[in-house]
C-alpha atoms as a PDB file:
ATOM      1  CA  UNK A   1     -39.572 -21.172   9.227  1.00  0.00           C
ATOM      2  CA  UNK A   2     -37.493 -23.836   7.087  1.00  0.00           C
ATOM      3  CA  UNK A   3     -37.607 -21.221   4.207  1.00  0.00           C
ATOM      4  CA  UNK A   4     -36.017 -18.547   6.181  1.00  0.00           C
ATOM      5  CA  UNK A   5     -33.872 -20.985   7.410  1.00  0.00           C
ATOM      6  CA  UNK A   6     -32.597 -21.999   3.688  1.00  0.00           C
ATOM      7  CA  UNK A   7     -32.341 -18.670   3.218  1.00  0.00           C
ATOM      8  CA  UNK A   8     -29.912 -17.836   6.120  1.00  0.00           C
ATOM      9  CA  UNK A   9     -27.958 -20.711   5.030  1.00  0.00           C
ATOM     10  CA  UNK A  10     -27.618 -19.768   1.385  1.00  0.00           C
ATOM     11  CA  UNK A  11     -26.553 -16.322   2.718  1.00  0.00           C
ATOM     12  CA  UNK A  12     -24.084 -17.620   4.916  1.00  0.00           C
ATOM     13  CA  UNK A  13     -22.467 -19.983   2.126  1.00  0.00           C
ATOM     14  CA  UNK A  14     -22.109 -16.786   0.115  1.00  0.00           C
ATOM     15  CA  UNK A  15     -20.347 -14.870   2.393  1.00  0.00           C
ATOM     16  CA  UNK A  16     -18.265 -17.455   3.587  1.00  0.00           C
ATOM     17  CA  UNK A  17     -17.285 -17.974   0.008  1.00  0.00           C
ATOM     18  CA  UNK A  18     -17.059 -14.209  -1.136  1.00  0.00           C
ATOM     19  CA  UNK A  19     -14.453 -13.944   2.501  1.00  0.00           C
ATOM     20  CA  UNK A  20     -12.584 -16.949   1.080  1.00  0.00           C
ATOM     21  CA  UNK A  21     -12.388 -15.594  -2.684  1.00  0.00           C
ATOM     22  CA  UNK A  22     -11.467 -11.705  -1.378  1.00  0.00           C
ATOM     23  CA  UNK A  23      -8.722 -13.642   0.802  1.00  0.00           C
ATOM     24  CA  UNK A  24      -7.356 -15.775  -1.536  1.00  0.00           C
ATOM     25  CA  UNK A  25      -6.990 -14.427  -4.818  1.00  0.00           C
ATOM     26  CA  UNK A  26      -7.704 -17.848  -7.291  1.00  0.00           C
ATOM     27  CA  UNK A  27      -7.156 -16.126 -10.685  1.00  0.00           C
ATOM     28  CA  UNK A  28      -5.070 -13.966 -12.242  1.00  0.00           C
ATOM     29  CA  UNK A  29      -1.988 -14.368 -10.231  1.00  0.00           C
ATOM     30  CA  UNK A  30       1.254 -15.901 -11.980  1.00  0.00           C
ATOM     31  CA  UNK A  31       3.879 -17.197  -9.855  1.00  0.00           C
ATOM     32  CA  UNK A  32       7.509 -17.551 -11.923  1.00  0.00           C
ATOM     33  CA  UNK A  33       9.801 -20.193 -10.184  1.00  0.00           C
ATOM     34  CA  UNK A  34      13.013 -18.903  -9.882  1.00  0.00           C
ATOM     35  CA  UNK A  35      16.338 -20.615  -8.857  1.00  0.00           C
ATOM     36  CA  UNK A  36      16.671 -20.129  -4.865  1.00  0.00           C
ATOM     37  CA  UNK A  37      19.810 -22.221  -3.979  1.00  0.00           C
ATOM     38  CA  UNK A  38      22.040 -20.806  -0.924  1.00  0.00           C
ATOM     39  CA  UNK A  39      25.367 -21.463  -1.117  1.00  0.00           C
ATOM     40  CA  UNK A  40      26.725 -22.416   2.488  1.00  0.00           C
ATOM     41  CA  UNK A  41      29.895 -19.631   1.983  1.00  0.00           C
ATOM     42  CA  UNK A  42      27.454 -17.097   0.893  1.00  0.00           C
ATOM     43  CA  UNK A  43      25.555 -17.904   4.348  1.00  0.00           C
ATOM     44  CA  UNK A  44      28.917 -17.643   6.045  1.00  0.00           C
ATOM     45  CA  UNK A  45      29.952 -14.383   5.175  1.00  0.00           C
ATOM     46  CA  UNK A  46      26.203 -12.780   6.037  1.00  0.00           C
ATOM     47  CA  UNK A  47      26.214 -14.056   9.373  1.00  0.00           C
ATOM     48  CA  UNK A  48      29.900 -13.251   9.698  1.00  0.00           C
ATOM     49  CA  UNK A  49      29.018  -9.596   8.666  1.00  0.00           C
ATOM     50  CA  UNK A  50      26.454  -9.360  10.933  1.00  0.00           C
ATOM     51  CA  UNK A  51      28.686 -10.391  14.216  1.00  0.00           C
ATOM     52  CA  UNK A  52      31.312  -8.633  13.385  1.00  0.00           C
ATOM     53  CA  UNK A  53      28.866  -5.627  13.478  1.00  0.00           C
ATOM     54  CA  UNK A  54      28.757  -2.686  15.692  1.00  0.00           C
ATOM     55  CA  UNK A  55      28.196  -4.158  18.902  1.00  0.00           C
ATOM     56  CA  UNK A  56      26.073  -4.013  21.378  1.00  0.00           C
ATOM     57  CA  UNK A  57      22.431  -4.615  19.820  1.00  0.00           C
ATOM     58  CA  UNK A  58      20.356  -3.907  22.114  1.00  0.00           C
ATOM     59  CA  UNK A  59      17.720  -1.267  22.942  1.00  0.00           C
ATOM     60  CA  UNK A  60      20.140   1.119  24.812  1.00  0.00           C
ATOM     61  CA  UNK A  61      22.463   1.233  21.492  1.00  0.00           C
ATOM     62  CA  UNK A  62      19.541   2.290  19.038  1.00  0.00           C
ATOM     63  CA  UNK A  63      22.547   3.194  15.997  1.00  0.00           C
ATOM     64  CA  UNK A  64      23.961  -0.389  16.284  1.00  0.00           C
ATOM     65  CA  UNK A  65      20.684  -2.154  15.775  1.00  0.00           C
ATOM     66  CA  UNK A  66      19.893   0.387  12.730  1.00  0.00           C
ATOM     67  CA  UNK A  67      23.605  -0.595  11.188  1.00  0.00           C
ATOM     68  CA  UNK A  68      22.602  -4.162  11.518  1.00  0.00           C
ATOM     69  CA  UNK A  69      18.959  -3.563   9.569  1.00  0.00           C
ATOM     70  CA  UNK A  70      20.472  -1.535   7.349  1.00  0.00           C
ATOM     71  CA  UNK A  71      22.727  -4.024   6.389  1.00  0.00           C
ATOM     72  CA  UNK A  72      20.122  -6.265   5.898  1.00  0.00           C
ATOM     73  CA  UNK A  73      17.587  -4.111   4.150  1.00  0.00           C
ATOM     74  CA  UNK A  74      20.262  -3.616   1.373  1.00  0.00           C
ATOM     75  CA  UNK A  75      21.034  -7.191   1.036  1.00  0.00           C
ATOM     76  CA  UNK A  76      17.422  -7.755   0.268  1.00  0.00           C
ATOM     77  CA  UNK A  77      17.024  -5.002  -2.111  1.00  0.00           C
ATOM     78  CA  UNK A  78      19.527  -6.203  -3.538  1.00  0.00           C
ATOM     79  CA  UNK A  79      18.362  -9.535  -4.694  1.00  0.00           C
ATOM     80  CA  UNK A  80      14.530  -8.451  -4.745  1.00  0.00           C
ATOM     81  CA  UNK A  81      12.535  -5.909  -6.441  1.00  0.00           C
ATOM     82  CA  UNK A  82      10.119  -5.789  -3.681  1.00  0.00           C
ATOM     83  CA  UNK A  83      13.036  -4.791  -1.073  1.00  0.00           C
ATOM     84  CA  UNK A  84      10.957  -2.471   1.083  1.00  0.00           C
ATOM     85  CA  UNK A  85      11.547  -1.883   5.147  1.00  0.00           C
ATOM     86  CA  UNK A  86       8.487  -0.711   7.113  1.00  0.00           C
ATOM     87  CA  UNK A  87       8.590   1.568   9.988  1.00  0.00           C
ATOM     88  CA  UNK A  88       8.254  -0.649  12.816  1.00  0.00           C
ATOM     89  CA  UNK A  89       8.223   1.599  16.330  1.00  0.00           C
ATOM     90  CA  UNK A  90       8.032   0.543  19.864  1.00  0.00           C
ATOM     91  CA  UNK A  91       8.324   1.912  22.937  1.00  0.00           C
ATOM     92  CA  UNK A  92      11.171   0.056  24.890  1.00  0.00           C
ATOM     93  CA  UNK A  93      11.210  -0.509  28.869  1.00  0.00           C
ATOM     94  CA  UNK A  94      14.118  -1.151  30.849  1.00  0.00           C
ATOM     95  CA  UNK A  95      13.192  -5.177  31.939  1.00  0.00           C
ATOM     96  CA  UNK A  96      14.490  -6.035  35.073  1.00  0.00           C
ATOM     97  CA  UNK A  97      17.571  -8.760  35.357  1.00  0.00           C
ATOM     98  CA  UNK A  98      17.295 -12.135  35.643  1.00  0.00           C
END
């Protein structure tokens, strides 16, 4: 009985660590620091872009809220190489007012 009970404990410390290791890759990955200062009139224009948008943004003006993402989406491609936008769907319900 205290055998098979070192034994279920070893296997469970294995697992536990072969979860943690498949998680959290430890070796092998390289971070490169980069420079990620925002300057406060950069800031200002993006958010002044995005208000002076197409307007409304809500879910009865679907085009609006694309104009607004895609103006987004290219800003990040812009400054990353991993700039990618997923398909994100939902299915949208008039909510009643408050």
């Amino acid at each position: 009985m205290k055998r098979m009970l070192s034994i279920l404990l070893a296997l469970l410390f294995l697992l536990a660590g072969l979860a943690i290791f498949v998680a959290q890759p430890l070796f092998g990955v390289s971070y490169q620091a980069r420079d990620r200062t925002v300057s406060p009139a950069s800031l200002s224009s993006h958010v002044l872009a995005l208000v002076r948008a197409d307007k409304p943004r809500d879910a009865d003006h679907p085009e609006n809220l694309e104009a607004a993402a895609a103006y987004i989406h290219h800003e990040f491609t812009r400054r990353s190489r991993r700039g990618r936008r997923p398909n994100i769907y939902c299915r949208c319900e008039e909510l009643p007012a408050m």
